[in-house]
C-alpha atoms as a PDB file:
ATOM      1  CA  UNK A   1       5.207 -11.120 -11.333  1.00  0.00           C
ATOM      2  CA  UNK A   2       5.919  -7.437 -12.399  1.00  0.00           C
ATOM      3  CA  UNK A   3       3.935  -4.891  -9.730  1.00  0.00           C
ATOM      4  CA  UNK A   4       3.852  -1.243 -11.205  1.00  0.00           C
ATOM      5  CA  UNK A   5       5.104   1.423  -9.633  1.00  0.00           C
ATOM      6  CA  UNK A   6       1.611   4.248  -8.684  1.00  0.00           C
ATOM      7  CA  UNK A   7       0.925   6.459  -6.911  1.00  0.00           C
ATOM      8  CA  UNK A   8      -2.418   5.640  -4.911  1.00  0.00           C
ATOM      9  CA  UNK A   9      -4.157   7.876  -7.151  1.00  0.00           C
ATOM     10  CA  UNK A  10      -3.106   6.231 -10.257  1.00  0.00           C
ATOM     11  CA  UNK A  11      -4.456   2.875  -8.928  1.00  0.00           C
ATOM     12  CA  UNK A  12      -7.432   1.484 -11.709  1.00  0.00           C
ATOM     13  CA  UNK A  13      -9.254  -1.506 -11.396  1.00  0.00           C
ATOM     14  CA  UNK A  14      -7.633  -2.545 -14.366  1.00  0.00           C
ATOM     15  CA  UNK A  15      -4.098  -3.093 -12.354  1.00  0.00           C
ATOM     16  CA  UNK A  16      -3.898  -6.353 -11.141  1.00  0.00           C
ATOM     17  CA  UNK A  17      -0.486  -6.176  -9.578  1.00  0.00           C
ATOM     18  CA  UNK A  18       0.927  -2.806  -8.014  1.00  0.00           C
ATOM     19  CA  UNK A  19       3.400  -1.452  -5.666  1.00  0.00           C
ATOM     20  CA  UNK A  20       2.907   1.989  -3.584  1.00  0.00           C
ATOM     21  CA  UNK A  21       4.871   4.035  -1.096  1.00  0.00           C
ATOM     22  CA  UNK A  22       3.173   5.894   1.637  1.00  0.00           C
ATOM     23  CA  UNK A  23       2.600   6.333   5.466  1.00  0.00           C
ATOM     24  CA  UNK A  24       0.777   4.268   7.861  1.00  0.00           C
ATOM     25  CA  UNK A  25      -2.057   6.411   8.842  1.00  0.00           C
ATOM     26  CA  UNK A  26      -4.106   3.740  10.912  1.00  0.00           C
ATOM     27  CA  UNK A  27      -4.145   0.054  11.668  1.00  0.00           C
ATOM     28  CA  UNK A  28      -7.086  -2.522  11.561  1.00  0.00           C
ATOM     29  CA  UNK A  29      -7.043  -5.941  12.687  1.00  0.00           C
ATOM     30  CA  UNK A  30      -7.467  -7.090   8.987  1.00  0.00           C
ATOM     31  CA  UNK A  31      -6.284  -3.460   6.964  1.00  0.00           C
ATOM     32  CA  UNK A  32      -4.155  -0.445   7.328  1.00  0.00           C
ATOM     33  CA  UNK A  33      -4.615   2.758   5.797  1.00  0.00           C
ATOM     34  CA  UNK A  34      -2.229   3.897   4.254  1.00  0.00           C
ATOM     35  CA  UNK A  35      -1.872   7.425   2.788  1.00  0.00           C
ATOM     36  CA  UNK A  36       0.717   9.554  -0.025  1.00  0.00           C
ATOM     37  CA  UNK A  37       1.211  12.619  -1.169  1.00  0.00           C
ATOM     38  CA  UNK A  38      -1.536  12.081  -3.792  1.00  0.00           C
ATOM     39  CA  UNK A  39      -4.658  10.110  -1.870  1.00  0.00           C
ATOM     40  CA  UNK A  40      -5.746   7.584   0.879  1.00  0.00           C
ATOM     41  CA  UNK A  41      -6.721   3.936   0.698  1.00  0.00           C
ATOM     42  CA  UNK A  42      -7.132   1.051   2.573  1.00  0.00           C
ATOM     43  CA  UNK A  43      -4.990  -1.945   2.273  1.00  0.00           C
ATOM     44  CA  UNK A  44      -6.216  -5.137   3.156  1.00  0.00           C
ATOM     45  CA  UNK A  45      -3.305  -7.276   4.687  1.00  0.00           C
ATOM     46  CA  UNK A  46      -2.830 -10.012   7.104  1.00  0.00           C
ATOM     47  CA  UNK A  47       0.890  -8.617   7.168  1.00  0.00           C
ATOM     48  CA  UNK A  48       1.368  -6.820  10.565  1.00  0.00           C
ATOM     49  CA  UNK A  49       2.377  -2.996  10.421  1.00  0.00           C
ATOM     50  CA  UNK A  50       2.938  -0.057  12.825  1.00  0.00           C
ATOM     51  CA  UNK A  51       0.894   2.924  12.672  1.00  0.00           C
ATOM     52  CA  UNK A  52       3.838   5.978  11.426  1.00  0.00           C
ATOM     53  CA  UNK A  53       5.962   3.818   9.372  1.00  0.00           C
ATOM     54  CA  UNK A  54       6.695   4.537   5.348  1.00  0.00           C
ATOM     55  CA  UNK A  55       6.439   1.926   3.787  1.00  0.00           C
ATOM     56  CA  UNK A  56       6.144   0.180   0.031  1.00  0.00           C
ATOM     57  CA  UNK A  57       3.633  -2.322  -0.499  1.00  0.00           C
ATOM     58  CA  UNK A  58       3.704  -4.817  -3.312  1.00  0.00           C
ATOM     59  CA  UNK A  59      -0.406  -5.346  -3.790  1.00  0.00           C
ATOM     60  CA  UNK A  60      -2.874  -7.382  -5.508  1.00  0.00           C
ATOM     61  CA  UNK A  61      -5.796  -5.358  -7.081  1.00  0.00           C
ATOM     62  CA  UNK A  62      -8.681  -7.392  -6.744  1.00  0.00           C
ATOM     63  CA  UNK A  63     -12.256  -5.461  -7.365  1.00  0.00           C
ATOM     64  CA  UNK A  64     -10.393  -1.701  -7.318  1.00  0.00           C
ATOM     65  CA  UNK A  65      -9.056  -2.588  -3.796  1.00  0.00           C
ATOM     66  CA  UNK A  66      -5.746  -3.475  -2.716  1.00  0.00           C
ATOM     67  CA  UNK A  67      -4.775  -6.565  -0.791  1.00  0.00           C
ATOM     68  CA  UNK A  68      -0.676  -7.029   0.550  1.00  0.00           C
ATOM     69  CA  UNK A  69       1.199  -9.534  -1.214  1.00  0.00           C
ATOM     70  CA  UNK A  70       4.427  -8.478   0.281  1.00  0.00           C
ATOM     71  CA  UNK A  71       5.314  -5.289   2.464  1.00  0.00           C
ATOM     72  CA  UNK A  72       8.831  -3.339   2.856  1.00  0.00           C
ATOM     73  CA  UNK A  73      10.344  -1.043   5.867  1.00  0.00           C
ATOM     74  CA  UNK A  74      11.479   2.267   3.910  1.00  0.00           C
ATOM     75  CA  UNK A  75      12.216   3.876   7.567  1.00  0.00           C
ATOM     76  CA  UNK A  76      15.031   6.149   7.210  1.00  0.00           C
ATOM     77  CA  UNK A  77      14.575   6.535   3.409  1.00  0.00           C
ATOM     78  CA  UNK A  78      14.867   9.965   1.766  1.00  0.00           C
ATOM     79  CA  UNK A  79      11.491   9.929  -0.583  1.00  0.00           C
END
């Protein structure tokens, strides 16, 4: 499975497998928000996150939104 690189802006309902780096701008009990230097989106994820924290998600595009296969820590990381 090959997830391309976008920015959350670049997203298309024609992606099917993505990755994205950004901040954790709220947290649902079923979604986060999650927001870069381009846009804002909700990610739908059973994978548990803390509100502040950069990080890169590895997503699923199913119907134009984005659903966590797999979620990394980039705290600390120079972007």
């Amino acid at each position: 499975m090959n997830y391309k690189p976008r920015r959350i802006s670049q997203v298309t309902k024609e992606d099917s497998r993505v990755s994205v780096i950004g901040k954790v701008m709220e947290v649902g009990e079923n979604s986060f928000v999650l927001q870069d230097d381009s846009n804002i989106t909700e990610v739908f994820s059973d994978i548990h996150v803390e509100k502040d924290k950069l990080v890169r998600v590895y997503c699923s595009v199913i119907e134009g939104q984005l659903k966590a296969d797999v979620m990394q820590d980039l705290t600390g990381f120079d972007l």
